[in-house]
Protein backbone atom coordinates (compact mmCIF):
# COMPACT_ATOMS: atom_id res chain seq x y z
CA UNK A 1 0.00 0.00 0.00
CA UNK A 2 1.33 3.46 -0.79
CA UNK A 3 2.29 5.68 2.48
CA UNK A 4 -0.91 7.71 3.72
CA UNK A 5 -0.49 11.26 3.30
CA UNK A 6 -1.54 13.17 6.59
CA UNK A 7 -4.11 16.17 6.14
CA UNK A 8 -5.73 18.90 7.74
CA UNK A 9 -8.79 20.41 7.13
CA UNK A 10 -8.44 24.47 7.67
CA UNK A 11 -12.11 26.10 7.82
CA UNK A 12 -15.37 23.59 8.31
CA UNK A 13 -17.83 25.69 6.75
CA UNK A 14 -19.24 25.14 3.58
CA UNK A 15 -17.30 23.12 1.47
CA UNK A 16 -15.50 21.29 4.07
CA UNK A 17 -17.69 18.69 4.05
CA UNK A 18 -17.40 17.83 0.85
CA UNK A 19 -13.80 17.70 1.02
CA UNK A 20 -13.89 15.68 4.22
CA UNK A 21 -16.22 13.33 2.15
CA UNK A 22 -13.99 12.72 -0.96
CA UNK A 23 -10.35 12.85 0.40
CA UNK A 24 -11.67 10.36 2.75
CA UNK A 25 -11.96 8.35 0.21
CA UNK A 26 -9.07 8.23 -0.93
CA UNK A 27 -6.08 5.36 0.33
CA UNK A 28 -3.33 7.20 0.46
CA UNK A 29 -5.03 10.63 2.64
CA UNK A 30 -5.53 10.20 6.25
CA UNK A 31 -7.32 13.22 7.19
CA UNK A 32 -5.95 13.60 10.93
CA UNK A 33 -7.10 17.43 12.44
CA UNK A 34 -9.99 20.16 11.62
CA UNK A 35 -8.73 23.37 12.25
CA UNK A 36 -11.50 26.23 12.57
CA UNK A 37 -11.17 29.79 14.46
CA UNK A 38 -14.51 28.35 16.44
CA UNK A 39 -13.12 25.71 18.40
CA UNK A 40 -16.39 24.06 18.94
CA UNK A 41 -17.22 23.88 15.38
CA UNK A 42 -13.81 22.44 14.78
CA UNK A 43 -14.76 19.60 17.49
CA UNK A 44 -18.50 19.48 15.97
CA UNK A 45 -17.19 19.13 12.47
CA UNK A 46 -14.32 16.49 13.32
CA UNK A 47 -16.49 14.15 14.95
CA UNK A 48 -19.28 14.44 12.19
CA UNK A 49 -16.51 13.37 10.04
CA UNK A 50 -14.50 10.84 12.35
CA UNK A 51 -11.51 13.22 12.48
CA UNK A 52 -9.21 12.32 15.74
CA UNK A 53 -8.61 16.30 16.66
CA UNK A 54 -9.45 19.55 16.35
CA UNK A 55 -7.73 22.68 16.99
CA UNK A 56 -8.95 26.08 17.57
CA UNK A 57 -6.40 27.87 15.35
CA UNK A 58 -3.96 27.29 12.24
CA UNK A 59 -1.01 27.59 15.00
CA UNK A 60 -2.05 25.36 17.37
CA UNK A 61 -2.07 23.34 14.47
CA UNK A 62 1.35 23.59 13.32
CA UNK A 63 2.66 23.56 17.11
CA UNK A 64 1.41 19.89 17.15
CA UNK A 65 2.42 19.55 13.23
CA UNK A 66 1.78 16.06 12.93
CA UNK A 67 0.22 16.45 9.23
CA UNK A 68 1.83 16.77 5.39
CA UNK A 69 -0.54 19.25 4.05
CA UNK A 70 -3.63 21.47 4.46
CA UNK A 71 -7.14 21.34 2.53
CA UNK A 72 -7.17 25.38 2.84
CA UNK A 73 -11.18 26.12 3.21
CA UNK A 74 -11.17 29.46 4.75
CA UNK A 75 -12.90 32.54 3.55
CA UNK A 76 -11.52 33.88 0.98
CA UNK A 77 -9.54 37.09 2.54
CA UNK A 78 -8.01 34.57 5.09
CA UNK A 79 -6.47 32.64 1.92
CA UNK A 80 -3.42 34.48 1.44
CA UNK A 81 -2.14 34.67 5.25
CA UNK A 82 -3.23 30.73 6.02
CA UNK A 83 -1.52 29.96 3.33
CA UNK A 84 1.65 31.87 3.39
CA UNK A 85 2.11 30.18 6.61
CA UNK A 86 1.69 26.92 5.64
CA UNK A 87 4.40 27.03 3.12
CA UNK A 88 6.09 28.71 5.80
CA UNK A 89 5.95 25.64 7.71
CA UNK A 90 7.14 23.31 4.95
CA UNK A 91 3.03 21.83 4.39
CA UNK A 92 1.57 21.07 0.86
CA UNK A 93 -1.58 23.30 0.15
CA UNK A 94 -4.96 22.38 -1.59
CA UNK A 95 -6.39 25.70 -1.67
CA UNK A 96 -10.24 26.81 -2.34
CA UNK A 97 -10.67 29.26 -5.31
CA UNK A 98 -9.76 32.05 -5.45
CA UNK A 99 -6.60 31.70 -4.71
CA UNK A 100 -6.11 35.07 -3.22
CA UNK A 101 -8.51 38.10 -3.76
CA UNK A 102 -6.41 39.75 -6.14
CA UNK A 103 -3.64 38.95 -8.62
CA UNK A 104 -0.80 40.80 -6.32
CA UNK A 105 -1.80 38.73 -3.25
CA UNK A 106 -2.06 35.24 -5.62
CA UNK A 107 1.43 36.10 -7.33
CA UNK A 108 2.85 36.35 -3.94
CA UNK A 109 1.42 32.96 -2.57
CA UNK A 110 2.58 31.92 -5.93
CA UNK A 111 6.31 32.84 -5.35
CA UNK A 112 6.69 31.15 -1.88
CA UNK A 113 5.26 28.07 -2.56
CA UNK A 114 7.64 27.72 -5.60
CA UNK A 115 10.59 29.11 -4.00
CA UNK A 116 9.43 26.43 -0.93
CA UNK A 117 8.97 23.68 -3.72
CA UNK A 118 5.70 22.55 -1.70
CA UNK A 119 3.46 20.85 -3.39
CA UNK A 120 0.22 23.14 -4.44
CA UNK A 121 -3.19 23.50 -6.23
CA UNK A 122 -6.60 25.06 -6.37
CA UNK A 123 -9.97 23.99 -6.37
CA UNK A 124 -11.16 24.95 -9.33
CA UNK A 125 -14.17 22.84 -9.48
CA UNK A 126 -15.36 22.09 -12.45
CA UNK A 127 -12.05 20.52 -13.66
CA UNK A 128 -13.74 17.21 -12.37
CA UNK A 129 -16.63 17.76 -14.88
CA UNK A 130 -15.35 14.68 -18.03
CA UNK A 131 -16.96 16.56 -20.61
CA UNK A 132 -14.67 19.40 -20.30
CA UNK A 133 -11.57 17.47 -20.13
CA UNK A 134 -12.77 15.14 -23.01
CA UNK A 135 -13.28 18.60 -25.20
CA UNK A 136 -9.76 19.85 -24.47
CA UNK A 137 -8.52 16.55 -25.48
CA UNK A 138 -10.68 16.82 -29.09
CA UNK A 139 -9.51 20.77 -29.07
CA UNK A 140 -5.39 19.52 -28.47
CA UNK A 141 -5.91 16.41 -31.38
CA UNK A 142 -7.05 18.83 -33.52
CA UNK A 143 -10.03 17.18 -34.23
CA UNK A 144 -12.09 20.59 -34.75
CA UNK A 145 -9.15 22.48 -36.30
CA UNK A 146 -8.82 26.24 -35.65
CA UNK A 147 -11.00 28.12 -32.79
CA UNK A 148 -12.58 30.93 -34.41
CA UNK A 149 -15.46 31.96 -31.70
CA UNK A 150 -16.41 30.93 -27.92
CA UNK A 151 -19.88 31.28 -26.17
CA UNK A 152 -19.91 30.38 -22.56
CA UNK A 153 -21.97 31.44 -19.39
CA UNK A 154 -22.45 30.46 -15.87
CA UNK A 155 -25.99 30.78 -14.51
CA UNK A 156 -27.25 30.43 -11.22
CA UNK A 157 -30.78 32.05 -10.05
CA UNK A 158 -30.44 32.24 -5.97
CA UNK A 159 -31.70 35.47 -6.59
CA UNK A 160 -35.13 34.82 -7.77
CA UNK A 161 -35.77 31.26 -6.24
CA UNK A 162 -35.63 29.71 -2.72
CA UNK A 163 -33.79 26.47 -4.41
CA UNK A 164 -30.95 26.81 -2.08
CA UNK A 165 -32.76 28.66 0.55
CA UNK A 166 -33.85 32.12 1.17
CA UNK A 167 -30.79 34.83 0.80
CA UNK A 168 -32.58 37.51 2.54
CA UNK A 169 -32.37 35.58 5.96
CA UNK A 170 -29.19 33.51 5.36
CA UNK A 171 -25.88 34.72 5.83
CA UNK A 172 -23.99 32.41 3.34
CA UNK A 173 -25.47 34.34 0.64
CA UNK A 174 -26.09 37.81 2.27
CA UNK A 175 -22.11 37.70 2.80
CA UNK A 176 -21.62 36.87 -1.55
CA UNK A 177 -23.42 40.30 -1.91
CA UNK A 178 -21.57 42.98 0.01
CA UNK A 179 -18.17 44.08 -0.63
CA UNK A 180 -17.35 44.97 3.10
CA UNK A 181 -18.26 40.99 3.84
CA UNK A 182 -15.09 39.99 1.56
CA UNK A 183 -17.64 39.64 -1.64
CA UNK A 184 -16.16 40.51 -5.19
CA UNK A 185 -19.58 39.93 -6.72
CA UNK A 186 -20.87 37.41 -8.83
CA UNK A 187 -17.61 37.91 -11.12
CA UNK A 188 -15.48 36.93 -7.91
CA UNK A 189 -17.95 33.97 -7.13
CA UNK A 190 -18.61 32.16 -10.23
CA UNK A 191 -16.68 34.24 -12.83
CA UNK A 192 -13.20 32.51 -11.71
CA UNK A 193 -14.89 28.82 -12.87
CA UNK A 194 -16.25 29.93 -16.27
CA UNK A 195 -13.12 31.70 -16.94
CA UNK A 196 -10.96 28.98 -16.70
CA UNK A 197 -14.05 26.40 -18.57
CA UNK A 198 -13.05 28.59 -20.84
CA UNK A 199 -9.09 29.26 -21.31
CA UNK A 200 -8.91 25.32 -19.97
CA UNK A 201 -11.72 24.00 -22.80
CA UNK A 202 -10.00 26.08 -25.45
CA UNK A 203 -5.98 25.73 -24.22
CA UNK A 204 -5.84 29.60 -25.17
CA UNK A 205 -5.49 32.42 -22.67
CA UNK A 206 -7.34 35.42 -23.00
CA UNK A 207 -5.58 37.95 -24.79
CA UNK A 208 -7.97 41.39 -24.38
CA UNK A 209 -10.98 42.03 -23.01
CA UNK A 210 -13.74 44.21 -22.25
CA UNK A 211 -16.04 43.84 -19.29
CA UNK A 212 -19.73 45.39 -18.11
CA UNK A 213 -21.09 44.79 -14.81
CA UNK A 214 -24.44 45.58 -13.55
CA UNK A 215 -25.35 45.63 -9.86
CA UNK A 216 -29.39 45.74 -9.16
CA UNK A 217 -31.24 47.13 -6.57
CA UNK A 218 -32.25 44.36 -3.82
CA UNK A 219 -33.90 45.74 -0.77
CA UNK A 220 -34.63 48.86 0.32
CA UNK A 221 -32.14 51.07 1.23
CA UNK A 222 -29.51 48.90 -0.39
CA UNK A 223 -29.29 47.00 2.84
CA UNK A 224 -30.35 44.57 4.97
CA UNK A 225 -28.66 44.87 8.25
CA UNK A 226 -24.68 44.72 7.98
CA UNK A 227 -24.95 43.82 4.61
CA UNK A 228 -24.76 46.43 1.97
CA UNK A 229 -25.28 44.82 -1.39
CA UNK A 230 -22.94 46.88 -3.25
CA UNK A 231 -21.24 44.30 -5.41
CA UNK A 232 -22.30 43.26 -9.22
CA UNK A 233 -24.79 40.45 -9.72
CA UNK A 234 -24.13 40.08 -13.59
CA UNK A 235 -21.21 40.44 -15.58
CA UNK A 236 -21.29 40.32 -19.77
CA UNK A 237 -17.38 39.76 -21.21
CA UNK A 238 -16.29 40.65 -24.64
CA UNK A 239 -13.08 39.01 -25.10
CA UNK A 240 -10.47 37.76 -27.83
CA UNK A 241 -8.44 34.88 -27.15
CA UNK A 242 -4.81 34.39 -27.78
CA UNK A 243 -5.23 33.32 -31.58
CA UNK A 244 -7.41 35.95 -32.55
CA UNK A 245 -10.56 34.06 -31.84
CA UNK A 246 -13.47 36.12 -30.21
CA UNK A 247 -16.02 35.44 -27.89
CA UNK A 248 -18.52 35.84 -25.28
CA UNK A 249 -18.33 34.85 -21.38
CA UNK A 250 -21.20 36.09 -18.80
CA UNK A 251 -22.39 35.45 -15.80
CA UNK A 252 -25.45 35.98 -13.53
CA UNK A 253 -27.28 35.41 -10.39
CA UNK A 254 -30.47 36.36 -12.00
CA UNK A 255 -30.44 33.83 -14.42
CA UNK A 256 -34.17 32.18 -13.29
CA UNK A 257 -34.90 28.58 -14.47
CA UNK A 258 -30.97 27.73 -13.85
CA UNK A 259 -29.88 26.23 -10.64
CA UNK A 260 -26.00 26.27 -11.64
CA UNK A 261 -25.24 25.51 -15.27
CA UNK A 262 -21.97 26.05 -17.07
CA UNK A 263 -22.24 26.21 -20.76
CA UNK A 264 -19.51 26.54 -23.00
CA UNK A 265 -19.49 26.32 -27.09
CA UNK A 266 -16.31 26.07 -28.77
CA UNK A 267 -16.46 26.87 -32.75
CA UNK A 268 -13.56 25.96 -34.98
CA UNK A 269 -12.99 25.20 -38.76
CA UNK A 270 -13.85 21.71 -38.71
CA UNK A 271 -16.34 20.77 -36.21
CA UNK A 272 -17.77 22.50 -32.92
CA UNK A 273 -17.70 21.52 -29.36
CA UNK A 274 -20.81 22.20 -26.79
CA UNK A 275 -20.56 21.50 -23.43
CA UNK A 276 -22.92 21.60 -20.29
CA UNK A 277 -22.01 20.93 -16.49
CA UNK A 278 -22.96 21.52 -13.21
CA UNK A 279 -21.27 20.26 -10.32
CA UNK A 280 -22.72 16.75 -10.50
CA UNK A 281 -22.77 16.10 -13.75
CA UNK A 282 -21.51 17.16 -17.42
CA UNK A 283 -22.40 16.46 -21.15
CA UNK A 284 -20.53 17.47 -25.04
CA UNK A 285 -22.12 17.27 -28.05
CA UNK A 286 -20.14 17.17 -31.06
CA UNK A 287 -20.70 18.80 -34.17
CA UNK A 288 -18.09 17.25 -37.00
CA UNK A 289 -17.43 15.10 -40.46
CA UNK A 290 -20.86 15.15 -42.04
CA UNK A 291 -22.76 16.35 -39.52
CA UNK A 292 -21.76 19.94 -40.32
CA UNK A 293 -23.67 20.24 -43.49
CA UNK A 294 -26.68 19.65 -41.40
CA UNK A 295 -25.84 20.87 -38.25
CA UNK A 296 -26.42 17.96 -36.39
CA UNK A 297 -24.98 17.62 -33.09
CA UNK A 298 -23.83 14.23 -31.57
CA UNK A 299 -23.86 13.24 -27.54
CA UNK A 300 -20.47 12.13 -27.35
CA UNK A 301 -19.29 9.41 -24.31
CA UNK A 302 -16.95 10.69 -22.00
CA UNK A 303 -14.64 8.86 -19.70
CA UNK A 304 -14.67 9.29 -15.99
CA UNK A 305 -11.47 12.31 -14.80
CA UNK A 306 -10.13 12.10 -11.49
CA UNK A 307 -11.46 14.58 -9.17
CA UNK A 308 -9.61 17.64 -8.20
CA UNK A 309 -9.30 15.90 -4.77
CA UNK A 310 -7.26 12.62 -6.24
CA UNK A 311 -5.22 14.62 -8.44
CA UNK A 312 -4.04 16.30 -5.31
CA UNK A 313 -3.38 13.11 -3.50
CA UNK A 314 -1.39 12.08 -6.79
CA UNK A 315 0.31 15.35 -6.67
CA UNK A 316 1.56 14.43 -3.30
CA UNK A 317 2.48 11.18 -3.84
CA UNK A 318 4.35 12.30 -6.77
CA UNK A 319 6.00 15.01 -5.23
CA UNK A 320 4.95 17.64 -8.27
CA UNK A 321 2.68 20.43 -8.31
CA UNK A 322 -1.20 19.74 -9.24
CA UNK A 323 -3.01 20.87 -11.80
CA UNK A 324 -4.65 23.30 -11.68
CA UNK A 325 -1.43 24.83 -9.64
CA UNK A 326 -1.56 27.88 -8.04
CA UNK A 327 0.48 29.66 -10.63
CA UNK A 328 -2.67 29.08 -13.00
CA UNK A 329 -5.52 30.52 -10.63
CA UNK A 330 -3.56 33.55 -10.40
CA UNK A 331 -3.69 34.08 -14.01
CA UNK A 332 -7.01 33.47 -13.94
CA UNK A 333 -7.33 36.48 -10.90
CA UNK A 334 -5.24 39.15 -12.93
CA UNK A 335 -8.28 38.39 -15.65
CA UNK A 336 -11.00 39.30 -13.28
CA UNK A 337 -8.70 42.40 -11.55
CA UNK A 338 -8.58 43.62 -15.21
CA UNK A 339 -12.45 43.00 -15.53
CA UNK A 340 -13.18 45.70 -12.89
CA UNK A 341 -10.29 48.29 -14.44
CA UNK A 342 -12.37 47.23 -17.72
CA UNK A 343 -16.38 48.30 -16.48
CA UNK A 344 -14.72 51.54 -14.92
CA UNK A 345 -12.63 52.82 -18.05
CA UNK A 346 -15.33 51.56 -20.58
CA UNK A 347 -12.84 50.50 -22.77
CA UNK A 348 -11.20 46.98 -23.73
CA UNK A 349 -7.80 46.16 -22.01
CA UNK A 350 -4.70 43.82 -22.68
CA UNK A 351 -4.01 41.33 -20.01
CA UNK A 352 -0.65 40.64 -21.17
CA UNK A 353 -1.01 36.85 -20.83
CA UNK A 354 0.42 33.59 -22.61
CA UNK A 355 -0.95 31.98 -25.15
CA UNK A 356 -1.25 28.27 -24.04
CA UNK A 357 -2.98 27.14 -21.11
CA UNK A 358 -0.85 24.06 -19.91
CA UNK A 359 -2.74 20.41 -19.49
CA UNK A 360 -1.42 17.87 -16.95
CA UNK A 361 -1.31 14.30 -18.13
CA UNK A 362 -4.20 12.49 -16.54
CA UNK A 363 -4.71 8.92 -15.71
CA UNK A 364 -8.81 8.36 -16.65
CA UNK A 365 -9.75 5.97 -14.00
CA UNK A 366 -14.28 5.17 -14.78
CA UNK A 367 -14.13 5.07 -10.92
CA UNK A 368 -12.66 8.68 -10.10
């Protein structure tokens, strides 16, 4: 058997569970600690999940130090400083998106975990969807030759349905609508994953773009108690890609009649690529050959990928960086810094960005 990998689980809101849930599942990841600022949540959320301790604080945590790396969960603002001290202490970091809440704080947590040679990566989730991984693969054989135009969007409706509860009484969405709660808006939320569908899907950065953001009234005053709702709720991208190809990305929380769908169409010479996903499940349809005289599109199978969670347990056993690393989700944040520079000058910027977005070898396992 392969030697278990000891982790910690920093932050138990939210998404902790899920992570508790799949790294769990894994045979080479012992999870061994919860770490949480609320000590009894930490000791509530370990023994929910069979975790032997809990500690009240990140250096309590490291003063016992008995663990390899950290499943980095914390709000977002708490990212960079958790995380700087982790690689500080020589631990391997699986870190929640975004990486940091700008590109200047993600280029720094970039720089000391390569200059400490730690082993890192990001949640960005909807790597694990197969369709998208199964499209890049079609994209990088050249199966639907030259990309001349991109659609995508990523549409969620919490706005104008109860579906995930009522964000007028719950604080895990009041907090995604003020700025002075650590919000960047809908754009900071959900623009991060459709941006890198996107430059992942196609294997091109974004070259230039131009951004519009649009923040609606919500309650009266603009309030309801602490929370000012002062961030944007949709965003509508213009952008050209780093072949010349040009395209659409937007995103909204008013999107009614979607729960959380990703959509992303990819149009070349030869064929075109369409692909759905949410964070269960995903689908491509295939537009090639023949079919293009008729516009016919194809469901095309896709092969289980390993969750974002294995590939970091692979990344650790192999002692290289995941994918996607941290140096990648800060690329991704200097696109959405530049998309807020963008709505305020009205005009469309550079981002000064490569032109191929890198794609780790994968083993396809159906049981991932």
């Amino acid at each position: 058997m392969s030697q278990k990998h000891r982790l910690i689980i920093l932050g138990t809101g939210g998404i902790a569970a899920r992570h508790a849930e799949k790294f769990g599942e894994l045979e080479t990841i012992e999870i061994v600690a919860a770490v949480d600022s609320n000590l009894e949540r930490a000791k509530t959320f370990a023994e929910a999940h069979g975790i032997a301790k809990a500690f009240g604080s990140l250096d309590e945590a490291i003063g016992w130090g008995a663990f390899d790396a950290a499943v980095n969960s914390t709000p977002d603002n708490v990212h960079k400083p958790t995380t700087l001290q982790l690689i500080a202490a020589d631990k391997h970091v699986f870190c929640e998106k975004p990486l940091a809440v700008n590109y200047e704080d993600a280029m720094a947590m970039v720089e000391a975990a390569e200059a400490a040679g730690i082993v890192n990566m990001v949640n960005l989730t909807y790597r694990n969807a197969h369709a998208i991984q199964r499209a890049r693969e079609m994209v990088d054989a050249g199966e639907i030759g030259p990309i001349r135009h991109v659609d995508a969007n990523y549409l969620q409706s919490w706005l104008t349905g109860k579906h995930w509860g009522d964000w007028r009484t719950e604080e895990r969405w009041l907090w995604r609508l003020s700025a002075s709660h650590g919000s960047k808006g809908v754009l900071g939320d959900i623009g991060i994953h459709i941006i890198d569908f996107v430059t992942f899907g196609t294997g091109l950065d974004i070259s230039e773009l131009q951004a519009r953001m649009k923040t609606f009234d919500k309650a009266e005053g603009g309030a309801i108690g602490p929370y000012r709702f002062d961030v944007n709720d949709s965003v509508a991208m213009t952008v050209e890609l780093a072949n010349g190809a040009l395209g659409v990305i937007h995103m909204s929380r008013y999107a009614t009649g979607n729960l959380n769908d990703l959509h992303l169409t990819i149009y070349g010479e030869k064929g075109a690529l369409r692909i759905w996903a949410n964070q269960f499940d995903s689908s491509l349809h295939v537009c090639t050959g023949p079919n293009i005289e008729t516009a016919t599109w194809e469901l095309t199978p896709c092969a289980a990928t390993p969750r974002n969670e294995r590939r970091f347990a692979e990344a650790l056993s192999a002692g290289v960086t995941g994918d996607p690393s941290f140096r990648r989700a800060a690329e991704v944040q200097k696109t959405l810094d530049l998309c807020f520079v963008s709505d305020a000058e009205k005009r469309m910027l550079p981002t000064g960005l490569g032109t191929t977005v890198p794609m780790e070898a994968q083993d396809i396992d159906q049981t991932a």
